[in-house]
Protein backbone atom coordinates (compact mmCIF):
# COMPACT_ATOMS: atom_id res chain seq x y z
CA UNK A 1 103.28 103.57 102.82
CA UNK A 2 106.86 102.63 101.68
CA UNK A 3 106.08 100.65 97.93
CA UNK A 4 108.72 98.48 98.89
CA UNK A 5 107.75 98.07 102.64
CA UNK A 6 107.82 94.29 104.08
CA UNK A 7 105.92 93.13 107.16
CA UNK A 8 108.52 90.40 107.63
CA UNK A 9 112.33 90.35 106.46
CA UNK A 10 114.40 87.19 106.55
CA UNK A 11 118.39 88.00 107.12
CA UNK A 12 120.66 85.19 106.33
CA UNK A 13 124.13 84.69 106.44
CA UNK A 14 124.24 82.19 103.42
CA UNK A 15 121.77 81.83 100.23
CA UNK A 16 119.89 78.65 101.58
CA UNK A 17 119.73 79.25 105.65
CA UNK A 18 116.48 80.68 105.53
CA UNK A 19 115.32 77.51 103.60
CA UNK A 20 116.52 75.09 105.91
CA UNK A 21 115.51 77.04 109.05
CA UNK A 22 112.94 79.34 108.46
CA UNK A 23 110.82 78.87 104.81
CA UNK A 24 108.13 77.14 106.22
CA UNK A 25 107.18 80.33 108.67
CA UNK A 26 107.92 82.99 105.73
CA UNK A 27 105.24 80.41 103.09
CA UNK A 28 102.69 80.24 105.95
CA UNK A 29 102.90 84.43 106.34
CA UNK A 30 102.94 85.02 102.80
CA UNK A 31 99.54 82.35 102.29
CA UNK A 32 98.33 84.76 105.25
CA UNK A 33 98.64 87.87 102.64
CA UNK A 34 101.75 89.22 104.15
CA UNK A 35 104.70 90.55 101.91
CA UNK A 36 108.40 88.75 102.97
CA UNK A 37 111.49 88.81 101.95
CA UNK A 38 115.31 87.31 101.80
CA UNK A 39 118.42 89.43 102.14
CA UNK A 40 121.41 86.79 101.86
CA UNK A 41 124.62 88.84 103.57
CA UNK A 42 127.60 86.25 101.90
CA UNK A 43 126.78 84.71 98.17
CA UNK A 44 127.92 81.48 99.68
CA UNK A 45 131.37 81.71 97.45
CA UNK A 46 133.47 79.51 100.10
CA UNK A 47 131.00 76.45 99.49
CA UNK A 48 132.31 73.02 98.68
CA UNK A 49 129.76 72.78 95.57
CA UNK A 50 128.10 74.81 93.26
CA UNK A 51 128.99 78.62 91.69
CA UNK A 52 128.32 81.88 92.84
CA UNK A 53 126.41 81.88 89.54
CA UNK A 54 124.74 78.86 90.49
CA UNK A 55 123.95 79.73 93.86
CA UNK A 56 122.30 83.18 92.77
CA UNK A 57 119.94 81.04 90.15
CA UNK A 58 118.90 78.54 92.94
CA UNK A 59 118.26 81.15 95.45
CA UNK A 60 116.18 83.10 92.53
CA UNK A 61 114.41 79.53 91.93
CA UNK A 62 113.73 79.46 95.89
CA UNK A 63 112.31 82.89 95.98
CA UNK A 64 110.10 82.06 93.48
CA UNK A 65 108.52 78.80 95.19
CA UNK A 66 108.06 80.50 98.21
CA UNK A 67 106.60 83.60 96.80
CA UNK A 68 108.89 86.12 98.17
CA UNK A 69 108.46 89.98 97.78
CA UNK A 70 112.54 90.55 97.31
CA UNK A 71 115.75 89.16 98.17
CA UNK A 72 118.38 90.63 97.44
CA UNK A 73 122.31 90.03 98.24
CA UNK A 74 124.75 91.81 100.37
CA UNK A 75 127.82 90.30 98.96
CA UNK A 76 129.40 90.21 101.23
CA UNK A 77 133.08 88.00 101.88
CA UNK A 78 131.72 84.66 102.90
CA UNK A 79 133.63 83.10 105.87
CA UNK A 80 135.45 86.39 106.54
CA UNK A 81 132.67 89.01 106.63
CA UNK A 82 133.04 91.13 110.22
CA UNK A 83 131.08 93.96 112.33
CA UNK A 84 132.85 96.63 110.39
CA UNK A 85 130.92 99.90 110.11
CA UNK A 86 130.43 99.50 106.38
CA UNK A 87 128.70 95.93 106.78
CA UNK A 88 126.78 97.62 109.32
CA UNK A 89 125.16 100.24 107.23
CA UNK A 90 124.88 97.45 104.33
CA UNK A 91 122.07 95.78 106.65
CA UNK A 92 120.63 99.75 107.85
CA UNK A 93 120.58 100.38 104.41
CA UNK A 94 118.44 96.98 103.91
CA UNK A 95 115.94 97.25 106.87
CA UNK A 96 115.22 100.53 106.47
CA UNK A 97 114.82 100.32 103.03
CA UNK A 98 112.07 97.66 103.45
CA UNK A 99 111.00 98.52 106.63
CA UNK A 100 109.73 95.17 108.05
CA UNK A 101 107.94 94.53 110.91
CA UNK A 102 109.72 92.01 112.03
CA UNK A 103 112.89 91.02 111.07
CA UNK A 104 114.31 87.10 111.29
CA UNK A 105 118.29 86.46 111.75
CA UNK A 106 120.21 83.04 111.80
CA UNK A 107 121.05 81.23 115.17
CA UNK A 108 122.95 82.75 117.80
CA UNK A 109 125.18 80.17 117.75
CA UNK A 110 125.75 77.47 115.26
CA UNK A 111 127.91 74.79 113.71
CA UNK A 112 129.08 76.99 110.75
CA UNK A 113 130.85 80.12 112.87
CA UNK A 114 129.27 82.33 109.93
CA UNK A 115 125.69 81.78 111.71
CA UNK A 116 126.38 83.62 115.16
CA UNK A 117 128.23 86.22 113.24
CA UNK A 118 125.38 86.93 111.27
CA UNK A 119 123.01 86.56 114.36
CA UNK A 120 125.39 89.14 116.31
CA UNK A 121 125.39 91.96 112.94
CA UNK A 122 122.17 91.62 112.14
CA UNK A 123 120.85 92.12 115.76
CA UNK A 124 123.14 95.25 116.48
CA UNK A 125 122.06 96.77 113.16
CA UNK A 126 118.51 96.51 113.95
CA UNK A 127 119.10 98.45 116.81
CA UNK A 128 121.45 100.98 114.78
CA UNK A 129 118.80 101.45 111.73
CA UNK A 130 116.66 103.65 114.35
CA UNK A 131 118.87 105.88 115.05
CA UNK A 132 118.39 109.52 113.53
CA UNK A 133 122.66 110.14 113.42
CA UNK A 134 122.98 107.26 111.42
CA UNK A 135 122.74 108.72 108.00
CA UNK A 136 122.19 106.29 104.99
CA UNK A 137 121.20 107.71 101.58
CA UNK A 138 119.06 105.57 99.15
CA UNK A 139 119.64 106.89 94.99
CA UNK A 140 120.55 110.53 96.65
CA UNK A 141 117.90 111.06 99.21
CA UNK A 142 118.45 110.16 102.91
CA UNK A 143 116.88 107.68 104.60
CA UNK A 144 114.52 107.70 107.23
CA UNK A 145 115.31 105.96 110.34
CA UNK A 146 113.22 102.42 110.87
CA UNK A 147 113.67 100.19 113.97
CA UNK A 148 111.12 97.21 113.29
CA UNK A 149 109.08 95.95 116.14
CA UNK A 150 110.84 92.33 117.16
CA UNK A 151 113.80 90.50 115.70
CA UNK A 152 113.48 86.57 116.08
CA UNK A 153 116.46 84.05 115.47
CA UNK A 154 115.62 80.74 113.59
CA UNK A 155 117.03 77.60 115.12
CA UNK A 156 119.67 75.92 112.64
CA UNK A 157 122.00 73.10 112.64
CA UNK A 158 122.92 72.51 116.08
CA UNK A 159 119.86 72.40 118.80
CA UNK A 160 118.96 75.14 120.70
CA UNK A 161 115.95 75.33 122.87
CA UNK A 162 113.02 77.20 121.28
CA UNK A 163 111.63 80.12 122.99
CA UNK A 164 108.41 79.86 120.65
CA UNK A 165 107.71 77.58 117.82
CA UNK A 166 105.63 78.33 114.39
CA UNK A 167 103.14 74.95 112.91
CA UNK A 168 104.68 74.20 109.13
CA UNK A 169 102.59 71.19 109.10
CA UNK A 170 100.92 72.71 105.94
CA UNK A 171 103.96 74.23 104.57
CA UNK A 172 106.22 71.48 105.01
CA UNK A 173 106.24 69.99 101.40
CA UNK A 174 106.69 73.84 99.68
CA UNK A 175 109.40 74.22 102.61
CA UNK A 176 110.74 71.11 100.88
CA UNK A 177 110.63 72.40 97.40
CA UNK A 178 112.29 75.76 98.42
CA UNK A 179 115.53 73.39 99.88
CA UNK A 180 115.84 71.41 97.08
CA UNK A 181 115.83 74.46 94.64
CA UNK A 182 119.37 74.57 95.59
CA UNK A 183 120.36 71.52 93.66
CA UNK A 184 124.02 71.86 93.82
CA UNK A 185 124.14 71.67 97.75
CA UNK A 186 122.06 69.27 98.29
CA UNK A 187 121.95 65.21 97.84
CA UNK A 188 122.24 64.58 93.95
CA UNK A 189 123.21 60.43 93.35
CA UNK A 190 124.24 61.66 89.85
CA UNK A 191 126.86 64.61 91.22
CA UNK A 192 130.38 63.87 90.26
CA UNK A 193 131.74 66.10 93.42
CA UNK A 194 132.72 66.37 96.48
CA UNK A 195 130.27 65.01 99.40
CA UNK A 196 129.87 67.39 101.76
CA UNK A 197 127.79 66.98 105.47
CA UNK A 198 124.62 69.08 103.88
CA UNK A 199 125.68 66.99 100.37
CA UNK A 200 124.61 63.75 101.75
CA UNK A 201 121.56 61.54 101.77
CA UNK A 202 121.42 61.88 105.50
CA UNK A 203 120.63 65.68 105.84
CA UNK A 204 117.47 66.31 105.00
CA UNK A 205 116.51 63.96 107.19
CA UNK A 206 118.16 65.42 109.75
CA UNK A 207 115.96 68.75 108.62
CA UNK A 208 112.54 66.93 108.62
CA UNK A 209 114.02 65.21 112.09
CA UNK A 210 114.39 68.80 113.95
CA UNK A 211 110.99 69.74 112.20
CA UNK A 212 109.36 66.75 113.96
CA UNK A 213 111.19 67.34 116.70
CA UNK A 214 109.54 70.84 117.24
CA UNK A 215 106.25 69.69 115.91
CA UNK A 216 105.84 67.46 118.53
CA UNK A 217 106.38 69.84 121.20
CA UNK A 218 103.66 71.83 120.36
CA UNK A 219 101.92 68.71 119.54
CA UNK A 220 101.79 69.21 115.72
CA UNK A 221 103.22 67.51 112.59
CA UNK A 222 106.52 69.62 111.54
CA UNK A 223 107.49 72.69 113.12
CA UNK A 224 110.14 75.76 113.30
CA UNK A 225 111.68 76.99 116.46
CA UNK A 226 112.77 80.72 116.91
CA UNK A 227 114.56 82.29 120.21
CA UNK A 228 113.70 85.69 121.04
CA UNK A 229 116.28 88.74 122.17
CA UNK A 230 113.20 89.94 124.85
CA UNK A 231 110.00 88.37 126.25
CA UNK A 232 106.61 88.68 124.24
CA UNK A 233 104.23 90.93 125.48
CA UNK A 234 100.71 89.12 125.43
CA UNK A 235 97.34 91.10 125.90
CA UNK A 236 95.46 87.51 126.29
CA UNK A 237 96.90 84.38 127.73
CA UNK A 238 93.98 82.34 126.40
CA UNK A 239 94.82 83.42 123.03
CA UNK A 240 98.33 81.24 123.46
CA UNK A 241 98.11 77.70 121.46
């Protein structure tokens, strides 16, 4: 057993996407006992508001209401990051050095062009980490190759139709907590700058809309919708809620 092993790892192409799309599912794992984590590719450095500083101590705050294992950050150049071979092996280097389970990845497509990018690198790289040829080397020893079992992409901004959907009805108002962490994005009547779309009143009620939105379709109060790269194998079809 890896020490630093995760059953679930959360990729995301900007501190704060896995709040908005995907907290509630990673607090309802971790109250289940199971060890997550957060690995932010860009530090967000092209946002309106906010520092890189800033955003580092608000994703740290985040982590911490959520419970998180680890997160850690890619740095990678927000806005201009690309498939190259060394961003590549910066995410091998990540899932193999956790070796998750599963691993979660922003929307396929999105509003913010950064989303599918991130979708598109993460999902190739998951493939790539379990490959023997591939040679990454962790504080001078090699590591071993790790392809986790699924890789699921949260729904973000725009809609996309859920291929399965994950009951935050108990999570929502920790889910809440983790979003406003990031108090420099987010709605703050006192803020001096610029508004920004995810900077105004209106957004996070366009977050707990979609959450409603997918709650409902599974007949529950707040939900979070994930597409899938395969279909789920299922041993028992009773078993399915």
């Amino acid at each position: 057993m890896v020490e630093q092993k995760l059953d679930i790892l959360a990729f995301a192409a900007h501190p704060d996407d896995a709040e908005l799309a995907c907290s509630g599912t990673l607090i309802k794992h971790i109250k289940q006992g199971y060890r997550v984590g957060i690995v932010d590719l860009t530090q967000g450095d092209l946002g309106t508001r906010g520092t890189i500083q800033i955003r580092a101590e608000e994703a740290a705050a985040s982590s911490s209401i959520m419970g998180l294992s680890a997160r850690e950050n890619l740095k990678m150049p927000d806005g201009f990051f690309s498939e190259s071979d060394e961003n590549l092996k910066k995410i091998i280097y990540a899932i193999r050095k956790y070796q998750p389970d599963v691993v979660l990845a922003n929307a396929v497509s999105d509003r913010h062009p950064d989303h599918g990018r991130g979708s598109q690198i993460v999902s190739r790289a998951f493939f790539l980490s379990g490959l023997v040829r591939i040679e990454t080397v962790d504080n001078g020893v090699p590591q071993k190759p790790w392809r986790p079992k699924n890789i699921y992409h949260y729904i973000q901004f725009r809609y996309i139709k859920p291929d399965f959907v994950v009951d935050i009805s108990d999570e929502w108002e920790t889910k809440l907590n983790s979003i406003k962490a990031f108090k420099s994005q987010f709605h703050d009547p006192n803020s001096d700058e610029p508004e920004t779309l995810i900077a105004s009143s209106k957004f996070i009620k366009y977050i707990e809309a979609r959450a409603i939105e997918f709650g409902s379709s599974i007949e529950v109060e707040y939900g979070e919708g994930f597409t899938v790269e395969r279909p789920i194998g299922v041993d028992n079809i009773l078993e399915l809620k």
